[in-house]
PDB file of N, CA and C in Angstrom:
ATOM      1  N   UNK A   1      88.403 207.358 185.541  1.00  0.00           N
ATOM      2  CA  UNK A   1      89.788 207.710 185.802  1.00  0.00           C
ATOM      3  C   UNK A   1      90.506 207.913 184.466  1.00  0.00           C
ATOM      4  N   UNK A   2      91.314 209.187 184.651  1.00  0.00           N
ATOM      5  CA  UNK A   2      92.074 209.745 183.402  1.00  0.00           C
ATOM      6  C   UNK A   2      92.980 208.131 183.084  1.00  0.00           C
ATOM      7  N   UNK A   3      93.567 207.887 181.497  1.00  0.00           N
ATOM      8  CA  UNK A   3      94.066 206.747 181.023  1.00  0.00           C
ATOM      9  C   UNK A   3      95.814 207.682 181.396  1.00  0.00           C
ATOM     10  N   UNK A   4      96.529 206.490 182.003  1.00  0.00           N
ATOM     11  CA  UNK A   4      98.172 207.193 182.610  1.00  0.00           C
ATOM     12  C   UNK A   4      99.091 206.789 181.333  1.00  0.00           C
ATOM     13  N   UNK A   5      99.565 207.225 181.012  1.00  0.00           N
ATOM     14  CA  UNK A   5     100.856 206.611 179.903  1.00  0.00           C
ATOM     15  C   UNK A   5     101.816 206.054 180.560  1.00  0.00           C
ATOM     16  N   UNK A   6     102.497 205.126 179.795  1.00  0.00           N
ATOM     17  CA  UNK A   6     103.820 204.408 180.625  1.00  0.00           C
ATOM     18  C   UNK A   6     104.885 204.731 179.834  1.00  0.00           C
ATOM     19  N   UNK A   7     106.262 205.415 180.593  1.00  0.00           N
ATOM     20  CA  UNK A   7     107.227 205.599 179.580  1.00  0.00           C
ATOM     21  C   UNK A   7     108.517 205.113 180.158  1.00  0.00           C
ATOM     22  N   UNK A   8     109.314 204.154 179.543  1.00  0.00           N
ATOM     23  CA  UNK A   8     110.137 203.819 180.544  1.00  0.00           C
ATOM     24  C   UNK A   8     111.507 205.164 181.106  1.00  0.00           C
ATOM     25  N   UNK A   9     112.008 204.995 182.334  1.00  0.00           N
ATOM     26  CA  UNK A   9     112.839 206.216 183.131  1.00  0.00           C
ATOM     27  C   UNK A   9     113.808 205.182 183.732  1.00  0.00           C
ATOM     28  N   UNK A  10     115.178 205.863 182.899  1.00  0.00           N
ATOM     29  CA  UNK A  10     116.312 205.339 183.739  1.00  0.00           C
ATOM     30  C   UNK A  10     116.600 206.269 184.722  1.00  0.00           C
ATOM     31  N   UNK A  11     116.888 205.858 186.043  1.00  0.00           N
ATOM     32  CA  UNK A  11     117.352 206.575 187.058  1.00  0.00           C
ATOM     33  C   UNK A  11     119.049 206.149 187.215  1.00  0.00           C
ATOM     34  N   UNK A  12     119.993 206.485 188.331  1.00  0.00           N
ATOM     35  CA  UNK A  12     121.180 206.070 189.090  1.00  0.00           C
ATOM     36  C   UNK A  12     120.565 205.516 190.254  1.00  0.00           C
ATOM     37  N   UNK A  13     121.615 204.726 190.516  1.00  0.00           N
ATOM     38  CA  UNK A  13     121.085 203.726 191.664  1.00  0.00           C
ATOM     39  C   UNK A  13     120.636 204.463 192.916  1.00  0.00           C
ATOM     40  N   UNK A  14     121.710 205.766 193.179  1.00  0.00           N
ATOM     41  CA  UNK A  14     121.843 206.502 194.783  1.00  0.00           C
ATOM     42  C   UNK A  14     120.097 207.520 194.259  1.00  0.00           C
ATOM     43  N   UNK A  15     120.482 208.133 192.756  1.00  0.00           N
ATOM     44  CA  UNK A  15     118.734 208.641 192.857  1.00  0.00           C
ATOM     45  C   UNK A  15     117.705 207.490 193.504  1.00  0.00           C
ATOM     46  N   UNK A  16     117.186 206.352 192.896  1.00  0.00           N
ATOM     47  CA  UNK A  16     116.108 205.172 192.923  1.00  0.00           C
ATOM     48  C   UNK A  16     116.299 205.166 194.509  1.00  0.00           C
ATOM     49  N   UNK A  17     117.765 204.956 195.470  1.00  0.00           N
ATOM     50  CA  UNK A  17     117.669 204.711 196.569  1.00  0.00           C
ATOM     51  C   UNK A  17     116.647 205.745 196.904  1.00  0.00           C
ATOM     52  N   UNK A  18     117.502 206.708 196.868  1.00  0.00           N
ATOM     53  CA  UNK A  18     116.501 208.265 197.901  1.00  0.00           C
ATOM     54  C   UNK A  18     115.423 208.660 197.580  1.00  0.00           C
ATOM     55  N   UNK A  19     114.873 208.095 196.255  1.00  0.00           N
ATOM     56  CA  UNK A  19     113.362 208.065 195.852  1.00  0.00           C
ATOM     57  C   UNK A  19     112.846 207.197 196.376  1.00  0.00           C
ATOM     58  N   UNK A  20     113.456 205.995 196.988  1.00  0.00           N
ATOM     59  CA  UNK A  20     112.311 205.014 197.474  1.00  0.00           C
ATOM     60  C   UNK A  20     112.598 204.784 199.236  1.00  0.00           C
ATOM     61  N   UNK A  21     113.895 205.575 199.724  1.00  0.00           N
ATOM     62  CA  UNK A  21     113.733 206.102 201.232  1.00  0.00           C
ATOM     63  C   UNK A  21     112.366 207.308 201.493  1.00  0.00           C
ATOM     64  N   UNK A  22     112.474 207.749 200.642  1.00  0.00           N
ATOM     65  CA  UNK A  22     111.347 209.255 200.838  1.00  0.00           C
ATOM     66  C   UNK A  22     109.958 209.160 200.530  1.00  0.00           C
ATOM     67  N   UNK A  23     109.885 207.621 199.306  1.00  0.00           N
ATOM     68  CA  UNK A  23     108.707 207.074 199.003  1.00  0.00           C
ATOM     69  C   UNK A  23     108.142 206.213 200.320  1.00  0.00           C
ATOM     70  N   UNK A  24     108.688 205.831 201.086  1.00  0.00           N
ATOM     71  CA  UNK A  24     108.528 205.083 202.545  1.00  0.00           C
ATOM     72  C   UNK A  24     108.484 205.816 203.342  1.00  0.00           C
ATOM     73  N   UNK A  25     109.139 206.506 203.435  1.00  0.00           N
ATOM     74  CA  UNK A  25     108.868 207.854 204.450  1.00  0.00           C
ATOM     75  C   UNK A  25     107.380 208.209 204.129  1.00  0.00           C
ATOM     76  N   UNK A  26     106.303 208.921 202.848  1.00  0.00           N
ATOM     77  CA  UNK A  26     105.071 208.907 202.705  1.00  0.00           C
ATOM     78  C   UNK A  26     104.144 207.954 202.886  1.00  0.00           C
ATOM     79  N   UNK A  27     104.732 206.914 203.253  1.00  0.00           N
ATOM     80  CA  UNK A  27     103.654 206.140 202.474  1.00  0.00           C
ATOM     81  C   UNK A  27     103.402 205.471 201.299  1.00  0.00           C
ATOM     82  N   UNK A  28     104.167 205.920 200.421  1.00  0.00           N
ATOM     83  CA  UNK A  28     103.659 205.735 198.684  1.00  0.00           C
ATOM     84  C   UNK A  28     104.530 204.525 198.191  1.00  0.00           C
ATOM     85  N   UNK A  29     104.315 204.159 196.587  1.00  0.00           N
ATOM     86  CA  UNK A  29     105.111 202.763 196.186  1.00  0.00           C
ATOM     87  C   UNK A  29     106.002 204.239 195.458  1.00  0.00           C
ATOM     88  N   UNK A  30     107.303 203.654 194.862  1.00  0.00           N
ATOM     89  CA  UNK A  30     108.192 204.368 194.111  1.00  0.00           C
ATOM     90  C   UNK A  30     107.600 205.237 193.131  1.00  0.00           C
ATOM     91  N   UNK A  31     106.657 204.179 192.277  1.00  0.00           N
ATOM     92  CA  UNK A  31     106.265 205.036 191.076  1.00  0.00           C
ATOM     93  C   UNK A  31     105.290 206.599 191.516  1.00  0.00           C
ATOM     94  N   UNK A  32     104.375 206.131 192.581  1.00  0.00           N
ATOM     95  CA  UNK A  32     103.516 206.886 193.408  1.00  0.00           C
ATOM     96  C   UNK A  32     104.036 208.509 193.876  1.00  0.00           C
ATOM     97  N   UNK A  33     105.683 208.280 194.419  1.00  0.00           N
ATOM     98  CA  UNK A  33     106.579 209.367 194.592  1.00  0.00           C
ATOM     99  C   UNK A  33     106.536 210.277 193.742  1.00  0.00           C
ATOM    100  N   UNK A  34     107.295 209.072 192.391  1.00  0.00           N
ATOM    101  CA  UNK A  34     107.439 210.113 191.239  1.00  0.00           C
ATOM    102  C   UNK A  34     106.737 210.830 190.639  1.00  0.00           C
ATOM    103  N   UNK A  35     105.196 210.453 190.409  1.00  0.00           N
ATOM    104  CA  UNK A  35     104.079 211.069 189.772  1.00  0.00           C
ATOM    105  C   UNK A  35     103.964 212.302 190.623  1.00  0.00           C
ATOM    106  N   UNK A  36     103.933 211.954 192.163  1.00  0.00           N
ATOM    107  CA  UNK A  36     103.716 212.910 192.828  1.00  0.00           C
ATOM    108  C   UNK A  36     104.700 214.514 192.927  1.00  0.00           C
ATOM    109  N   UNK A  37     105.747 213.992 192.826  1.00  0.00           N
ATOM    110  CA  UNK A  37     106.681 215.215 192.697  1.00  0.00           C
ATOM    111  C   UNK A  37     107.015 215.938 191.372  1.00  0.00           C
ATOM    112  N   UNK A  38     106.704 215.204 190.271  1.00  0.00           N
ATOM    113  CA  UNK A  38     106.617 215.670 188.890  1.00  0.00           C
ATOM    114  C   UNK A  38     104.980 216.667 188.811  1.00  0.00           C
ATOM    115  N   UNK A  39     104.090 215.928 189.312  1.00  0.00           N
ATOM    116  CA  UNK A  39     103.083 216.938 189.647  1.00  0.00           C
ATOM    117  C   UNK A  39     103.534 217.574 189.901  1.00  0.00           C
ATOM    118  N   UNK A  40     103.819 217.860 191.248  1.00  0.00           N
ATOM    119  CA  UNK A  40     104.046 219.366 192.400  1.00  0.00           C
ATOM    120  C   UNK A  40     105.047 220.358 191.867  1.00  0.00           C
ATOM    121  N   UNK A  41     106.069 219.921 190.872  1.00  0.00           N
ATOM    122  CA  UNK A  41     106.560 220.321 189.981  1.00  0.00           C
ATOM    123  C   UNK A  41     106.246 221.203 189.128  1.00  0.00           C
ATOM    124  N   UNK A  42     105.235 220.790 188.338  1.00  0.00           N
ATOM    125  CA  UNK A  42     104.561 221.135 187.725  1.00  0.00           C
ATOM    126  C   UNK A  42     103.487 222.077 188.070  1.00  0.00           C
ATOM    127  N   UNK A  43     103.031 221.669 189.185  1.00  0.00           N
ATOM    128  CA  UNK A  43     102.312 223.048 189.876  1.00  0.00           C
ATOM    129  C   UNK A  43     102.926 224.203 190.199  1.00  0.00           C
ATOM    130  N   UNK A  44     104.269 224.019 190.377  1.00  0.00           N
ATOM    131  CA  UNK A  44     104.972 225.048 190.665  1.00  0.00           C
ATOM    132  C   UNK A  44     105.632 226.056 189.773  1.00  0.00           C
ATOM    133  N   UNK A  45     105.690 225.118 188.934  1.00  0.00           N
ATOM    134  CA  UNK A  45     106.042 226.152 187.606  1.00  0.00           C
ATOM    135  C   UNK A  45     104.808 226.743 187.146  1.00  0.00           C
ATOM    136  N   UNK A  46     103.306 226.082 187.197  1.00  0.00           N
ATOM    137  CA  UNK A  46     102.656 226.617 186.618  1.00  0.00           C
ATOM    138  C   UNK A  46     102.084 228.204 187.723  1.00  0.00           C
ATOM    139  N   UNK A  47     102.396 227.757 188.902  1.00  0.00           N
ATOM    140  CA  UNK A  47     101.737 228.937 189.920  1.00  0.00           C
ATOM    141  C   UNK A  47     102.943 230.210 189.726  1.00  0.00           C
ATOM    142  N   UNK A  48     104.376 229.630 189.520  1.00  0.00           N
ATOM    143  CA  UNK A  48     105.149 231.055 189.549  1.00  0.00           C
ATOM    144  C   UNK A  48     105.418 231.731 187.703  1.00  0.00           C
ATOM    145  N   UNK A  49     104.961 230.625 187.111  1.00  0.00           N
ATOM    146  CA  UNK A  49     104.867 230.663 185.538  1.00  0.00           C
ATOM    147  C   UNK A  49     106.896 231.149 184.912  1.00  0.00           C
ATOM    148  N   UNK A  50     107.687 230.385 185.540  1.00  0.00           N
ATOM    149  CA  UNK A  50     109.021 230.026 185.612  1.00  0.00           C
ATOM    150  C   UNK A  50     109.658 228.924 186.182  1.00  0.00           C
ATOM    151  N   UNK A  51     110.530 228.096 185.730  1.00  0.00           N
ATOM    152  CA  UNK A  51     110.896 226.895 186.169  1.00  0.00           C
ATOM    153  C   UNK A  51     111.604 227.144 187.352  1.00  0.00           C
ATOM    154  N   UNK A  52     111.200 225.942 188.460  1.00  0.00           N
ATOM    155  CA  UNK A  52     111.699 225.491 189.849  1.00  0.00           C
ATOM    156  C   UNK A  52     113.027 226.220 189.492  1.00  0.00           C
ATOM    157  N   UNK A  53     113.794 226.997 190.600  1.00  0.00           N
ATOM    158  CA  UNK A  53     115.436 226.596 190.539  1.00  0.00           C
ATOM    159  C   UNK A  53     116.054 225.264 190.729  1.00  0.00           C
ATOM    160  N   UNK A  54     117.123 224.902 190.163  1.00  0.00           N
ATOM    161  CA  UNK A  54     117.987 224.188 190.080  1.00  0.00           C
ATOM    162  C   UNK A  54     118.335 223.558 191.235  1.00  0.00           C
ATOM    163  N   UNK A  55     118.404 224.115 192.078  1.00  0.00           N
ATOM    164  CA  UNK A  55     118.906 224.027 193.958  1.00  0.00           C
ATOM    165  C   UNK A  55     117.657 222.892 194.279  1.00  0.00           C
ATOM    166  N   UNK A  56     116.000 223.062 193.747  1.00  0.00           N
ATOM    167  CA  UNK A  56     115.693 222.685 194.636  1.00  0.00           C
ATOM    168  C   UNK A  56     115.305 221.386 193.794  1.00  0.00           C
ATOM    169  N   UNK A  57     115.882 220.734 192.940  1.00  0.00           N
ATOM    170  CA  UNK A  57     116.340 219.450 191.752  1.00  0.00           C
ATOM    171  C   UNK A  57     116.677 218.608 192.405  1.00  0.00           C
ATOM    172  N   UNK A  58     117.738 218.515 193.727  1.00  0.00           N
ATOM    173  CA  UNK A  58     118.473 217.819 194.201  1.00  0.00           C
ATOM    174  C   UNK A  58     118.532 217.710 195.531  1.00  0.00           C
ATOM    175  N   UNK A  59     118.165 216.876 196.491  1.00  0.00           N
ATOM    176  CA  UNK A  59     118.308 216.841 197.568  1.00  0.00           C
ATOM    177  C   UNK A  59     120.003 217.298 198.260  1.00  0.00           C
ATOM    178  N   UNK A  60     119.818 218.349 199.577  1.00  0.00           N
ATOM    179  CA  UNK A  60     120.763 218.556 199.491  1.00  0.00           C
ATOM    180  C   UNK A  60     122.161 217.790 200.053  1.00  0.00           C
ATOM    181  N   UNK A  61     121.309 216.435 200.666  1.00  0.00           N
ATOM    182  CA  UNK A  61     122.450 215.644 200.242  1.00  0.00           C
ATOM    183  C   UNK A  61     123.037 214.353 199.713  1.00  0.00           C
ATOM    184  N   UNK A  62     122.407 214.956 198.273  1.00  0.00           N
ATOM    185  CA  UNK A  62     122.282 214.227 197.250  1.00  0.00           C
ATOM    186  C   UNK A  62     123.286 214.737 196.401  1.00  0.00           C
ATOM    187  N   UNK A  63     124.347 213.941 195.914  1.00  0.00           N
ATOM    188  CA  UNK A  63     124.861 214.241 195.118  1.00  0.00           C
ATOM    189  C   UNK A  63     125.160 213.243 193.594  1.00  0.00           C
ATOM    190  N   UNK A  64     124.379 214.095 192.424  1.00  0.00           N
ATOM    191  CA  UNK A  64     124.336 213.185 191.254  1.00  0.00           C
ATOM    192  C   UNK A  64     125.671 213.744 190.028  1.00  0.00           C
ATOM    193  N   UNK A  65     126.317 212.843 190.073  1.00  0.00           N
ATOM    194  CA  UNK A  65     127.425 213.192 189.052  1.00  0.00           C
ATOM    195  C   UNK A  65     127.245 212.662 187.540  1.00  0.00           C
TER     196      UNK A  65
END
């Protein structure tokens, strides 16, 4: 198994909430989420070879100020 780096990530509280409602919703522990959607992320930029839009950053009803 590839060696993972640890880097610490401040979140906002209402982000951490809806990351770890949606992390329960899968199945997964919090950190599990995040790897996972930073992947898919990342796949996505690499399959359209341009970054995600902005729109789809934020749940839409999520609001981070």
């Amino acid at each position: 198994m590839a060696e993972k780096k640890q880097i610490p990530l401040r979140l906002s509280a209402k982000l951490y909430d809806a990351i770890a409602a949606w992390a329960e919703d899968d199945f997964r522990s919090v950190n599990g989420q995040i790897e996972y959607l930073l992947t898919e992320c990342v796949r996505q930029r690499k399959k359209n070879g341009r970054p995600v839009p902005h729109e789809l950053d934020v749940p839409p009803e999520f609001n981070i100020e």
